[in-house]
N, C-alpha and C. Protein backbone atom coordinates (compact mmCIF):
# COMPACT_ATOMS: atom_id res chain seq x y z
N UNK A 1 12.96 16.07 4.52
CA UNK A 1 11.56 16.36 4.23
C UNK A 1 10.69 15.60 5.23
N UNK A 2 9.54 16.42 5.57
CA UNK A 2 8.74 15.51 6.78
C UNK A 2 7.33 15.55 5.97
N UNK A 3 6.38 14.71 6.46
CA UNK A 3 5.70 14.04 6.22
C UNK A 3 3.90 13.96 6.94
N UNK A 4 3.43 13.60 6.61
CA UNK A 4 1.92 13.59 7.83
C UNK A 4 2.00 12.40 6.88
N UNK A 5 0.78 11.56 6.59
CA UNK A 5 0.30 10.36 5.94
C UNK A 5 0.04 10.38 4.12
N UNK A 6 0.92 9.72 3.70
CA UNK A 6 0.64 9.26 2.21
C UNK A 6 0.03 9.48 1.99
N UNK A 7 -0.42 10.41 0.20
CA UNK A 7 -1.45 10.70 -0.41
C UNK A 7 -1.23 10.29 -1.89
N UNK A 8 -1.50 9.97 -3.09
CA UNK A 8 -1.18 9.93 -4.31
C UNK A 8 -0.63 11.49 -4.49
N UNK A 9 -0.83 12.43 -4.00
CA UNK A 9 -0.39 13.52 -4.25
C UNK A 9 1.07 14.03 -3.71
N UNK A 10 0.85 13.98 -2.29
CA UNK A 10 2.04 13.78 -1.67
C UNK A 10 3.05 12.46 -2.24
N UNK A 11 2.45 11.72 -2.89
CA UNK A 11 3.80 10.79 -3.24
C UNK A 11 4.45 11.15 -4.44
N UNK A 12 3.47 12.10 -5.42
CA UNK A 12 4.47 12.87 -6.41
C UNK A 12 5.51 13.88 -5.96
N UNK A 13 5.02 14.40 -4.80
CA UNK A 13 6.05 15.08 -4.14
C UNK A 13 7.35 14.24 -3.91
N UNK A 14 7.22 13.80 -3.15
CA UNK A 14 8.12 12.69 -2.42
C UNK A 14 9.37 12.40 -3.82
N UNK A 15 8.61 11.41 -4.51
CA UNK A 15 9.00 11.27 -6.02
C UNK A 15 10.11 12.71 -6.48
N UNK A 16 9.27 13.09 -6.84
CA UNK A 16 10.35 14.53 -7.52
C UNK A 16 11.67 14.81 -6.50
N UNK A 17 11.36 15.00 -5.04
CA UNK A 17 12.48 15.08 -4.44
C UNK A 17 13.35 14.16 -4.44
N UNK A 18 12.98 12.79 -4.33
CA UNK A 18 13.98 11.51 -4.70
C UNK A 18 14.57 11.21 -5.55
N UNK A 19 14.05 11.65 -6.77
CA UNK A 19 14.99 10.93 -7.53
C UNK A 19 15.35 12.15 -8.32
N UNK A 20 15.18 13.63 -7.89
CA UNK A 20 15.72 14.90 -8.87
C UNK A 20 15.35 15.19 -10.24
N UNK A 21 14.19 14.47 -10.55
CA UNK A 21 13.74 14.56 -12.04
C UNK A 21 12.05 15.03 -12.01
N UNK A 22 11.15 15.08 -13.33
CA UNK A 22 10.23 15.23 -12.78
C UNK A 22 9.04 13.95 -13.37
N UNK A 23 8.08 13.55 -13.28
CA UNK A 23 7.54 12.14 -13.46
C UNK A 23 6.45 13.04 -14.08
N UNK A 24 5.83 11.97 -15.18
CA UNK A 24 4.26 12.56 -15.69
C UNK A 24 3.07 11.69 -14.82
N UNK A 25 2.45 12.98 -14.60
CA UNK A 25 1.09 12.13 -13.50
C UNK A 25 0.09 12.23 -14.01
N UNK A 26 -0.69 10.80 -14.22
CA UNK A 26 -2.00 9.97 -14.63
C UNK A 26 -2.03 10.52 -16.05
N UNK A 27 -1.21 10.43 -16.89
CA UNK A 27 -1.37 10.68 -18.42
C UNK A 27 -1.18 9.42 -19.00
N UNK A 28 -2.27 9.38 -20.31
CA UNK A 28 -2.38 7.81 -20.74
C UNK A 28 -0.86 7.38 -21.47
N UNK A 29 -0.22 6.11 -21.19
CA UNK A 29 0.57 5.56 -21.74
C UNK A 29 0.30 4.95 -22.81
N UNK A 30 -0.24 3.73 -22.27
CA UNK A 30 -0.73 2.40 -23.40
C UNK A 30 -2.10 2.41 -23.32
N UNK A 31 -2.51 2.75 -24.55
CA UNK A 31 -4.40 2.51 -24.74
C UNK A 31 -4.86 3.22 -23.82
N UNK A 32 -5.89 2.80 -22.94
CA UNK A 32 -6.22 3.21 -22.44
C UNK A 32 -5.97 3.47 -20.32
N UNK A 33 -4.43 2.89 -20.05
CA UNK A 33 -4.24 2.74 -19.20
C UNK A 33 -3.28 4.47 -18.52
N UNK A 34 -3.75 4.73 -17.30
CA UNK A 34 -2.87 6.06 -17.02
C UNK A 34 -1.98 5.88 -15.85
N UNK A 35 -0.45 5.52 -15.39
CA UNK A 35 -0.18 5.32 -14.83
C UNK A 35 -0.39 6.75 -13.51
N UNK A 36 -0.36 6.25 -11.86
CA UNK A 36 -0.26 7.74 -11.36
C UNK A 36 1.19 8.55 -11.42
N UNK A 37 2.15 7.50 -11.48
CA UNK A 37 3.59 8.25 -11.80
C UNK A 37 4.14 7.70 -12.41
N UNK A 38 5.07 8.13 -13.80
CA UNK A 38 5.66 7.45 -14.57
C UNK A 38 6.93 8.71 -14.73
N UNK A 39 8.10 8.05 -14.91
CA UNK A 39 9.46 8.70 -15.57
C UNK A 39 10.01 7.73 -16.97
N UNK A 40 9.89 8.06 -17.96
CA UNK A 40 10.15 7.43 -19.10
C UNK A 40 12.23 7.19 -19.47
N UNK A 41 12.63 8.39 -18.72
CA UNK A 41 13.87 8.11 -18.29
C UNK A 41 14.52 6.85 -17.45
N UNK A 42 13.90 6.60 -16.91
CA UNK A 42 13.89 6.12 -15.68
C UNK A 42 12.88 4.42 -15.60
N UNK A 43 12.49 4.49 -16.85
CA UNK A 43 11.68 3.08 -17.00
C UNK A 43 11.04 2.91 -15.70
N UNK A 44 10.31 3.99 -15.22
CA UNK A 44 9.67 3.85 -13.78
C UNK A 44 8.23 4.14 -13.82
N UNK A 45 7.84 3.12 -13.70
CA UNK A 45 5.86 3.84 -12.93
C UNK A 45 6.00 3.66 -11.58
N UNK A 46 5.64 4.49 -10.50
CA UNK A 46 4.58 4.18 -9.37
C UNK A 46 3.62 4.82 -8.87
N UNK A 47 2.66 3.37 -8.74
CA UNK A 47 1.51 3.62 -8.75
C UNK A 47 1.20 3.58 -6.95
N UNK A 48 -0.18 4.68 -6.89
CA UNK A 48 -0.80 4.45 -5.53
C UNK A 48 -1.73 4.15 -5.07
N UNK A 49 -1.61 2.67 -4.81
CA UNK A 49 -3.08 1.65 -4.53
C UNK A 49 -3.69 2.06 -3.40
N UNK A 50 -5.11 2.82 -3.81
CA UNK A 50 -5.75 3.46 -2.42
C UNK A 50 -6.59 2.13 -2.46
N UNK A 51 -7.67 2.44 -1.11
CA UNK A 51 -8.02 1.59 -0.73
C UNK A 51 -9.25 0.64 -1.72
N UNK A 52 -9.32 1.16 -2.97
CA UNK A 52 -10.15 0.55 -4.38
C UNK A 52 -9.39 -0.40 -4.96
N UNK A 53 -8.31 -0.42 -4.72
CA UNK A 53 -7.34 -1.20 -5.04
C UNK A 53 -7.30 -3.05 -4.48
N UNK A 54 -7.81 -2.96 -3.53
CA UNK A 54 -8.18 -4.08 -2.51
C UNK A 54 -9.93 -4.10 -2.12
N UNK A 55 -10.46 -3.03 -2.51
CA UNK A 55 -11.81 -3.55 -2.31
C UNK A 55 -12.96 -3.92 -3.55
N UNK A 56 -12.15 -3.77 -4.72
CA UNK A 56 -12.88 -4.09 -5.98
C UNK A 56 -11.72 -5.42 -7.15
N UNK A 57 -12.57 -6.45 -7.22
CA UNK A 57 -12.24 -7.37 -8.29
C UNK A 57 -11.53 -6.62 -9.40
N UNK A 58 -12.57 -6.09 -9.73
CA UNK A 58 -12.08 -5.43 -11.16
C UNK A 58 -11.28 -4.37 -11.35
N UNK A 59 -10.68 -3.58 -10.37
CA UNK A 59 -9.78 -2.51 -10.11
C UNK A 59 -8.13 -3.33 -10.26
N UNK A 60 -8.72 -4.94 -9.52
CA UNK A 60 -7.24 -5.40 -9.12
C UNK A 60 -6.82 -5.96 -10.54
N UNK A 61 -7.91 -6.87 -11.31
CA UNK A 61 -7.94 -7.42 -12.24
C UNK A 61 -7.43 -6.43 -13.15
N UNK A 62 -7.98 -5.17 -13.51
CA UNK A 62 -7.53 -4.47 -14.31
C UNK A 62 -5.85 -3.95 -14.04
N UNK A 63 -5.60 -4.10 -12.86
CA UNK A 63 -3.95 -3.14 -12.20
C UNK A 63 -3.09 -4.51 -13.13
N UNK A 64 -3.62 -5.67 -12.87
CA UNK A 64 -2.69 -6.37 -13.27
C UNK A 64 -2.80 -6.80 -14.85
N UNK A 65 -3.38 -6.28 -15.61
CA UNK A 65 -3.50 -6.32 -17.32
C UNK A 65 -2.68 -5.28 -17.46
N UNK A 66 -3.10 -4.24 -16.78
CA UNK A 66 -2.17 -2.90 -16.96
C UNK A 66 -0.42 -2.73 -16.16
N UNK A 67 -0.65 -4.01 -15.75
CA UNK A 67 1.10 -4.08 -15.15
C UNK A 67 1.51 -4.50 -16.25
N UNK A 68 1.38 -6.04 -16.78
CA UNK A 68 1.33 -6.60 -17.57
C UNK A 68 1.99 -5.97 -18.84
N UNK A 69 1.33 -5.14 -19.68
CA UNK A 69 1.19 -3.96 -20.24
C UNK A 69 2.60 -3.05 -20.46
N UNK A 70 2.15 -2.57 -19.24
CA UNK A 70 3.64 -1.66 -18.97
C UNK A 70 4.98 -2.47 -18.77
N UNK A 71 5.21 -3.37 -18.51
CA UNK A 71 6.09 -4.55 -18.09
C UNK A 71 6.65 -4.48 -19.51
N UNK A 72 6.00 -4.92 -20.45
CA UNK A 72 6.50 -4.91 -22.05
C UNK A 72 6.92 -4.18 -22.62
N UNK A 73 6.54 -2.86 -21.86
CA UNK A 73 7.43 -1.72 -22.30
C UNK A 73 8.45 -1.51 -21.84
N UNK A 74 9.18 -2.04 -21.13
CA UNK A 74 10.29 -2.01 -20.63
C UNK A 74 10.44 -1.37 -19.19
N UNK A 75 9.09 -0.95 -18.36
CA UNK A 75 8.98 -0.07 -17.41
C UNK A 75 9.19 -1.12 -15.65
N UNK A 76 9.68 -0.93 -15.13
CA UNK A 76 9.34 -1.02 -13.77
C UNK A 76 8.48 -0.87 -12.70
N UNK A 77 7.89 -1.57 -12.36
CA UNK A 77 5.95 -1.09 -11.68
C UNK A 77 6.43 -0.88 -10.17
N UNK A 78 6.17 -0.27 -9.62
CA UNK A 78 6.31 -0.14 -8.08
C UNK A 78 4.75 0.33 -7.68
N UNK A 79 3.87 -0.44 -6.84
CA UNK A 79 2.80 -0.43 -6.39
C UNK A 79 2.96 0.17 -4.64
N UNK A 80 2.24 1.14 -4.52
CA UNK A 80 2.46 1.19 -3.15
C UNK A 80 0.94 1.41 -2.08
N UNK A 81 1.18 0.44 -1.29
CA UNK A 81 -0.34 0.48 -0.73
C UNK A 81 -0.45 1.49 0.51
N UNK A 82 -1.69 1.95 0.37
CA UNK A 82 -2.24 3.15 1.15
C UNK A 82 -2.03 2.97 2.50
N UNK A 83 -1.58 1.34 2.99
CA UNK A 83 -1.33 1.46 4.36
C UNK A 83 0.27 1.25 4.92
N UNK A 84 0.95 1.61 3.89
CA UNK A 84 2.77 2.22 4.04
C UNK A 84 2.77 3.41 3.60
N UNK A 85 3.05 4.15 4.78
CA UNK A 85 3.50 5.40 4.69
C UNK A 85 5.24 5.60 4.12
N UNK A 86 5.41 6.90 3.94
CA UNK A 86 6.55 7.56 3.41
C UNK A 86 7.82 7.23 4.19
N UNK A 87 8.88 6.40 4.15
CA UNK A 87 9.71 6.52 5.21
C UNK A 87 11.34 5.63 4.83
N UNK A 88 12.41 5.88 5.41
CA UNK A 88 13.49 5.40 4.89
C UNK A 88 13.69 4.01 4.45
N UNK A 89 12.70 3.40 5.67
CA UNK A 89 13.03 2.47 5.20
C UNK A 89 12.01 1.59 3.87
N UNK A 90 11.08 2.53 3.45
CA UNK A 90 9.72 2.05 2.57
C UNK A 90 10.42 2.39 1.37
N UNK A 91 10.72 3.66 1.48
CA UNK A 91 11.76 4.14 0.44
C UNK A 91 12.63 3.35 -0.15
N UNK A 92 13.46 2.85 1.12
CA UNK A 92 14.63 1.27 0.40
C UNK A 92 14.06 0.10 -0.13
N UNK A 93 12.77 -0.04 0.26
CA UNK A 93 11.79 -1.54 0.12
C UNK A 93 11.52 -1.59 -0.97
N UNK A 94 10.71 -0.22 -1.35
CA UNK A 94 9.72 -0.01 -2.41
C UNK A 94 10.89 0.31 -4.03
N UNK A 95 11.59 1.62 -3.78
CA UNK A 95 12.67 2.08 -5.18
C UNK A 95 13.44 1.80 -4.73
N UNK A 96 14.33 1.09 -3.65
CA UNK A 96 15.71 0.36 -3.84
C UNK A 96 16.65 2.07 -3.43
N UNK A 97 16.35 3.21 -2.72
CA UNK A 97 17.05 4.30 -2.70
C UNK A 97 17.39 4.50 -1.12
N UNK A 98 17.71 5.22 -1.04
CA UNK A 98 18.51 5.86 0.46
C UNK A 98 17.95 7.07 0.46
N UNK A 99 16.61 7.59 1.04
CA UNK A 99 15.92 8.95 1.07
C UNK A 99 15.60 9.60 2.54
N UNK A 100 16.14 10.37 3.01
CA UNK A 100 16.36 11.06 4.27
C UNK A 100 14.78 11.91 4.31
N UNK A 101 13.99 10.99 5.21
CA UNK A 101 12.75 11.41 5.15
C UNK A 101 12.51 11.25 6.54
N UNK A 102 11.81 12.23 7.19
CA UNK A 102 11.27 11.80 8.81
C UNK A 102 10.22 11.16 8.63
N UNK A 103 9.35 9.97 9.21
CA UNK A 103 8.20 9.46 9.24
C UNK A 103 7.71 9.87 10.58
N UNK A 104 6.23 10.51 10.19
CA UNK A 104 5.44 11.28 11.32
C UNK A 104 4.11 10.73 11.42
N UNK A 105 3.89 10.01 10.73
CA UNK A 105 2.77 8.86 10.70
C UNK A 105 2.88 7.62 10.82
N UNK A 106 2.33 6.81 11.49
CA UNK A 106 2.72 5.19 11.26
C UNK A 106 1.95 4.27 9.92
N UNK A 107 2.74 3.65 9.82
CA UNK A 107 2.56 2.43 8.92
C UNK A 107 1.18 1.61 9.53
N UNK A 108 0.34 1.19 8.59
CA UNK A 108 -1.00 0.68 9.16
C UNK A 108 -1.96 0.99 8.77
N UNK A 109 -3.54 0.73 9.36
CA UNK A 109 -4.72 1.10 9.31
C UNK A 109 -4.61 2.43 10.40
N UNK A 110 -4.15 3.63 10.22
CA UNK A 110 -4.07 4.13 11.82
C UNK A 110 -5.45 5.19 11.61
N UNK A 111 -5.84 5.69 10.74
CA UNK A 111 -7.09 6.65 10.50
C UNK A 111 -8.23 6.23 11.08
N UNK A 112 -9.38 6.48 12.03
CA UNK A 112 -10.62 6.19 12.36
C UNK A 112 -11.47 5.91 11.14
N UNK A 113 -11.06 6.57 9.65
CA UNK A 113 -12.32 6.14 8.53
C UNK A 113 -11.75 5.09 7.68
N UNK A 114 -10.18 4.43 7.69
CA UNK A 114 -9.70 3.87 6.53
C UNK A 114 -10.74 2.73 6.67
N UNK A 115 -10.18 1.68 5.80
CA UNK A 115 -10.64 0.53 5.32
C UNK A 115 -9.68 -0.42 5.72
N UNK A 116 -10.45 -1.34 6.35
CA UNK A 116 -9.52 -2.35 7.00
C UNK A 116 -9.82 -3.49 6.18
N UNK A 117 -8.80 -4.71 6.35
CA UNK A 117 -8.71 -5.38 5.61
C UNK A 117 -9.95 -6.62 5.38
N UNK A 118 -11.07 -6.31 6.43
CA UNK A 118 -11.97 -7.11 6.53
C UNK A 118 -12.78 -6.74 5.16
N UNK A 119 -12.87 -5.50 4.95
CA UNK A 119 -13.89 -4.92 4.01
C UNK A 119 -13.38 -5.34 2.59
N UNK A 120 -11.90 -5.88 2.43
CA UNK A 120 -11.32 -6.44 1.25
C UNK A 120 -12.05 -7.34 0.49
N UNK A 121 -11.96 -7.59 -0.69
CA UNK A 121 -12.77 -8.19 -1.35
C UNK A 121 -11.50 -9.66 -1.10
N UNK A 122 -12.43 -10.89 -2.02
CA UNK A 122 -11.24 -12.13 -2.33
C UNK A 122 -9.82 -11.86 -2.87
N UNK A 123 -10.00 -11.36 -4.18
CA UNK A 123 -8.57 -10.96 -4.72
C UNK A 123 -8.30 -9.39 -3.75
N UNK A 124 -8.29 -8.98 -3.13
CA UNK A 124 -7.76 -7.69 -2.16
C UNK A 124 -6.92 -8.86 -1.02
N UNK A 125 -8.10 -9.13 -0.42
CA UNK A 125 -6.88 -10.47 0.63
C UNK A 125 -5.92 -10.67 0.25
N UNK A 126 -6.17 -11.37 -1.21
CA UNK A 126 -5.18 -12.09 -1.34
C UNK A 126 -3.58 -11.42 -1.79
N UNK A 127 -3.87 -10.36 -2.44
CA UNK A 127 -3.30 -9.22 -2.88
C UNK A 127 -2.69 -8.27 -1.33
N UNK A 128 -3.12 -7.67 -0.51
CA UNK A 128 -2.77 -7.98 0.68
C UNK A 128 -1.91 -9.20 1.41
N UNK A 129 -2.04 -9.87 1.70
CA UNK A 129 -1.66 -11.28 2.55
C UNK A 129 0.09 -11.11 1.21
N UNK A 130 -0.09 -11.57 -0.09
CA UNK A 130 0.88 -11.08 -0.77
C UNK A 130 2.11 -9.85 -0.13
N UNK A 131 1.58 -8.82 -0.34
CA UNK A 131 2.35 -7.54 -0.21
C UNK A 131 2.83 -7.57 1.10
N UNK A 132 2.00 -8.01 2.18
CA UNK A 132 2.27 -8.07 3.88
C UNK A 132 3.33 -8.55 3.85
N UNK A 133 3.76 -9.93 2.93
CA UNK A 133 4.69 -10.73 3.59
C UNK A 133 5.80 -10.07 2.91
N UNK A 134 6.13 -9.49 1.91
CA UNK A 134 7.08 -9.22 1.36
C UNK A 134 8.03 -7.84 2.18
N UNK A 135 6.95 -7.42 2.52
CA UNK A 135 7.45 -5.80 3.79
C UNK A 135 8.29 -6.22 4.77
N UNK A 136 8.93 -5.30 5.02
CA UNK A 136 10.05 -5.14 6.22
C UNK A 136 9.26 -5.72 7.12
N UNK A 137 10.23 -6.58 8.49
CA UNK A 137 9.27 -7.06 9.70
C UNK A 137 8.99 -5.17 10.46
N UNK A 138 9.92 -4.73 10.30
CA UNK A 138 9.17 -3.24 11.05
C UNK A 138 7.64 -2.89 10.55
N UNK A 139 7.56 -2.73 9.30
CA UNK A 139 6.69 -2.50 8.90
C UNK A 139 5.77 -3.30 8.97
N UNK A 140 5.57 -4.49 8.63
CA UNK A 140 4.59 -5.51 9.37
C UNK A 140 4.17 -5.48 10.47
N UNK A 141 5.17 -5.08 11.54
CA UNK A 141 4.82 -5.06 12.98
C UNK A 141 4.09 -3.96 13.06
N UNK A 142 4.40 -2.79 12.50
CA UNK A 142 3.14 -1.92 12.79
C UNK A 142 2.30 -1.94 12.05
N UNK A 143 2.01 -2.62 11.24
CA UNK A 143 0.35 -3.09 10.85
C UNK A 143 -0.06 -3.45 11.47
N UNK A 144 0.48 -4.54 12.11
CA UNK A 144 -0.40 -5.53 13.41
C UNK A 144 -0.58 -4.92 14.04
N UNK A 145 0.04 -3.83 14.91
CA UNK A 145 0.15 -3.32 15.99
C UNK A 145 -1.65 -1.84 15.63
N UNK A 146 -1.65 -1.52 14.51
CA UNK A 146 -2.47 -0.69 13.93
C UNK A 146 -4.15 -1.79 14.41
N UNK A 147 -3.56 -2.84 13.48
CA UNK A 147 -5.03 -4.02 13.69
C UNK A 147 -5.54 -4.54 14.57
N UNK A 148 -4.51 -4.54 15.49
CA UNK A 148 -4.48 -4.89 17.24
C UNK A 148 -5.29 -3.71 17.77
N UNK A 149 -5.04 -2.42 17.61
CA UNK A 149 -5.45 -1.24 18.62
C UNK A 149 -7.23 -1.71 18.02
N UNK A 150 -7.38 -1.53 16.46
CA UNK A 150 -8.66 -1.14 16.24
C UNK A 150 -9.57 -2.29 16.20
N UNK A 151 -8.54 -4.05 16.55
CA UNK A 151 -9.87 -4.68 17.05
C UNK A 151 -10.00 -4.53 18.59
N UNK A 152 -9.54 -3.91 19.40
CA UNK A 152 -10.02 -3.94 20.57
C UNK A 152 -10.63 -2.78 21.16
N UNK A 153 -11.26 -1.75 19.92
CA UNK A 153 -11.62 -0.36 19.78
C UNK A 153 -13.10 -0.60 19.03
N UNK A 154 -13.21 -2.55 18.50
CA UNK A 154 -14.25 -2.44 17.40
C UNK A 154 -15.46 -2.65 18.49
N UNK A 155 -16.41 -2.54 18.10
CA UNK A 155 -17.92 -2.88 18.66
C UNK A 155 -17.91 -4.03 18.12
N UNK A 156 -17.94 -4.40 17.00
CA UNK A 156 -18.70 -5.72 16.46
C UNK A 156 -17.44 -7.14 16.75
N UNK A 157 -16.28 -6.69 16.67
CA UNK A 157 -15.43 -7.69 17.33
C UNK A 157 -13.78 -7.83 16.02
N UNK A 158 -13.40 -8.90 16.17
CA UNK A 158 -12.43 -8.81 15.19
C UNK A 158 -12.56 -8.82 13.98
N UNK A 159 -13.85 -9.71 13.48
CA UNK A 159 -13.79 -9.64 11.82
C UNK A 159 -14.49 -8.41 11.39
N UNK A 160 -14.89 -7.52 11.73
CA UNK A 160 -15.16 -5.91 11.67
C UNK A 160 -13.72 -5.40 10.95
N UNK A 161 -12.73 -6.20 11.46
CA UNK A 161 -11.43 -5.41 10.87
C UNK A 161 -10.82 -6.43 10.29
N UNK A 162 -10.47 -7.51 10.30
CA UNK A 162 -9.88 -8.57 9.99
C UNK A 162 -10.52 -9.97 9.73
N UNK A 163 -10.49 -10.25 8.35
CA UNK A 163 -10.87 -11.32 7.75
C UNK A 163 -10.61 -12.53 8.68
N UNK A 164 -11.50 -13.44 8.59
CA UNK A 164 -11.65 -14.54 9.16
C UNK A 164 -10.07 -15.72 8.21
N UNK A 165 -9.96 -15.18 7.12
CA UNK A 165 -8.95 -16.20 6.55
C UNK A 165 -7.62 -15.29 6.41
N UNK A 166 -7.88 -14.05 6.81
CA UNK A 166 -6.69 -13.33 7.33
C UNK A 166 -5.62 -13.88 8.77
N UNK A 167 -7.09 -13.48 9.45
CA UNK A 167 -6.41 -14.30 10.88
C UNK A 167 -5.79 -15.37 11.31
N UNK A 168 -7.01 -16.16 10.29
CA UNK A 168 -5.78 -17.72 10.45
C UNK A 168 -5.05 -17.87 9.59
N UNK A 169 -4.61 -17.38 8.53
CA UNK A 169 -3.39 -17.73 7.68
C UNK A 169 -2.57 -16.55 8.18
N UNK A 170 -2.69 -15.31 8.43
CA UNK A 170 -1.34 -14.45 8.73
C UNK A 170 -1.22 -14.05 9.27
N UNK A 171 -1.84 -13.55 10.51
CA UNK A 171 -1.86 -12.83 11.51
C UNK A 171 -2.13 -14.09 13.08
N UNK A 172 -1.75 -13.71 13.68
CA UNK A 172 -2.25 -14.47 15.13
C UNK A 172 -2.49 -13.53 16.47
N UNK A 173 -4.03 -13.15 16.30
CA UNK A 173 -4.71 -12.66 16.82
C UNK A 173 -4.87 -13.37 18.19
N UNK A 174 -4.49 -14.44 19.09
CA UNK A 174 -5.61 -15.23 19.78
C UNK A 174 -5.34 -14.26 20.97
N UNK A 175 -4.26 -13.62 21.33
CA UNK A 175 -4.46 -12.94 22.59
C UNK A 175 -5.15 -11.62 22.62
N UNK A 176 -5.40 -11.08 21.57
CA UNK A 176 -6.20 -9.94 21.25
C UNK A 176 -7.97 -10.62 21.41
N UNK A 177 -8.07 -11.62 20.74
CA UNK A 177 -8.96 -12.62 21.13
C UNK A 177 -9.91 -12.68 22.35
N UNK A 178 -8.97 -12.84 23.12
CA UNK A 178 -9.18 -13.21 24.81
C UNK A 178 -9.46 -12.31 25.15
N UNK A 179 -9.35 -10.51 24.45
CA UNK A 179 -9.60 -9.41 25.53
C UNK A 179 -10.86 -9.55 25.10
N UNK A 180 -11.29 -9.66 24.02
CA UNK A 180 -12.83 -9.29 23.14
C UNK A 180 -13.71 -9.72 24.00
């Protein structure tokens, strides 16, 4: 199966082909919480953290009452952020599977309109800086490599795209720096 760039929609796709079953999408579980994919077989939610996910307090605050939540039910949370695309090896990272997928998009900020990590709120950083480190070094590397092109593409300079406490705790920007 091939691919263009991750969508909550396209990842129900993805989903159904992987694991041969079919998942209920955004129907309420607990109270008032709706996971975007859940298999009750399968003690599985995953969810797809678009970019509200990292730019609002209370989106993150709420993901994690509602992990919380589902956790007690015996479910498995798999969160996947809008800037990992679909691919064998995200596939192994993320559900632990072996899924024969071409990746035709890169991993990253690569869109001219996304949201870069500057625009992140406190808990988004931090929530970010989190998830970064846990990813494959492939996949890391092409984040950077994504954050690299579009600070030296920015007008206003690096923190246009990249947090000032990004840079110095996880990233090392200084030769990108020097072109600015």
């Amino acid at each position: 199966m091939n691919n263009e760039f991750l969508t909550e929609q396209s990842l129900g796709i993805f989903l159904k082909d992987m694991f041969k079953t079919d998942f209920v999408h955004d129907k309420v579980l607990v109270g008032r919480f709706r996971p975007d994919y859940r298999n009750d077989e399968l003690h599985l939610i995953v969810e797809f953290d678009g970019y509200a996910h990292y730019t609002s307090s209370t989106n993150i605050l709420r993901d994690r009452v509602k992990d919380a939540e589902e956790l007690k039910l015996g479910y498995k949370i798999v969160r996947w952020p809008y800037f990992v695309q679909m691919s064998q090896l995200s596939a192994k990272h993320f559900l632990g599977i072996d899924y024969d997928v071409k990746q035709t998009y890169d991993d990253g900020f690569i869109d001219s309109k996304c949201i870069c990590p500057a625009d992140f709120c406190e808990l988004g950083i931090e929530k970010f800086a989190y998830e970064f480190k846990t990813l494959p070094e492939k996949i890391q590397n092409s984040i950077v490599r994504s954050l690299e092109r579009k600070i030296t593409k920015s007008r206003y300079g690096m923190y246009e795209i990249v947090s000032k406490s990004l840079n110095n705790n996880l990233f090392n920007f200084a030769q990108v720096k020097n072109i600015l």
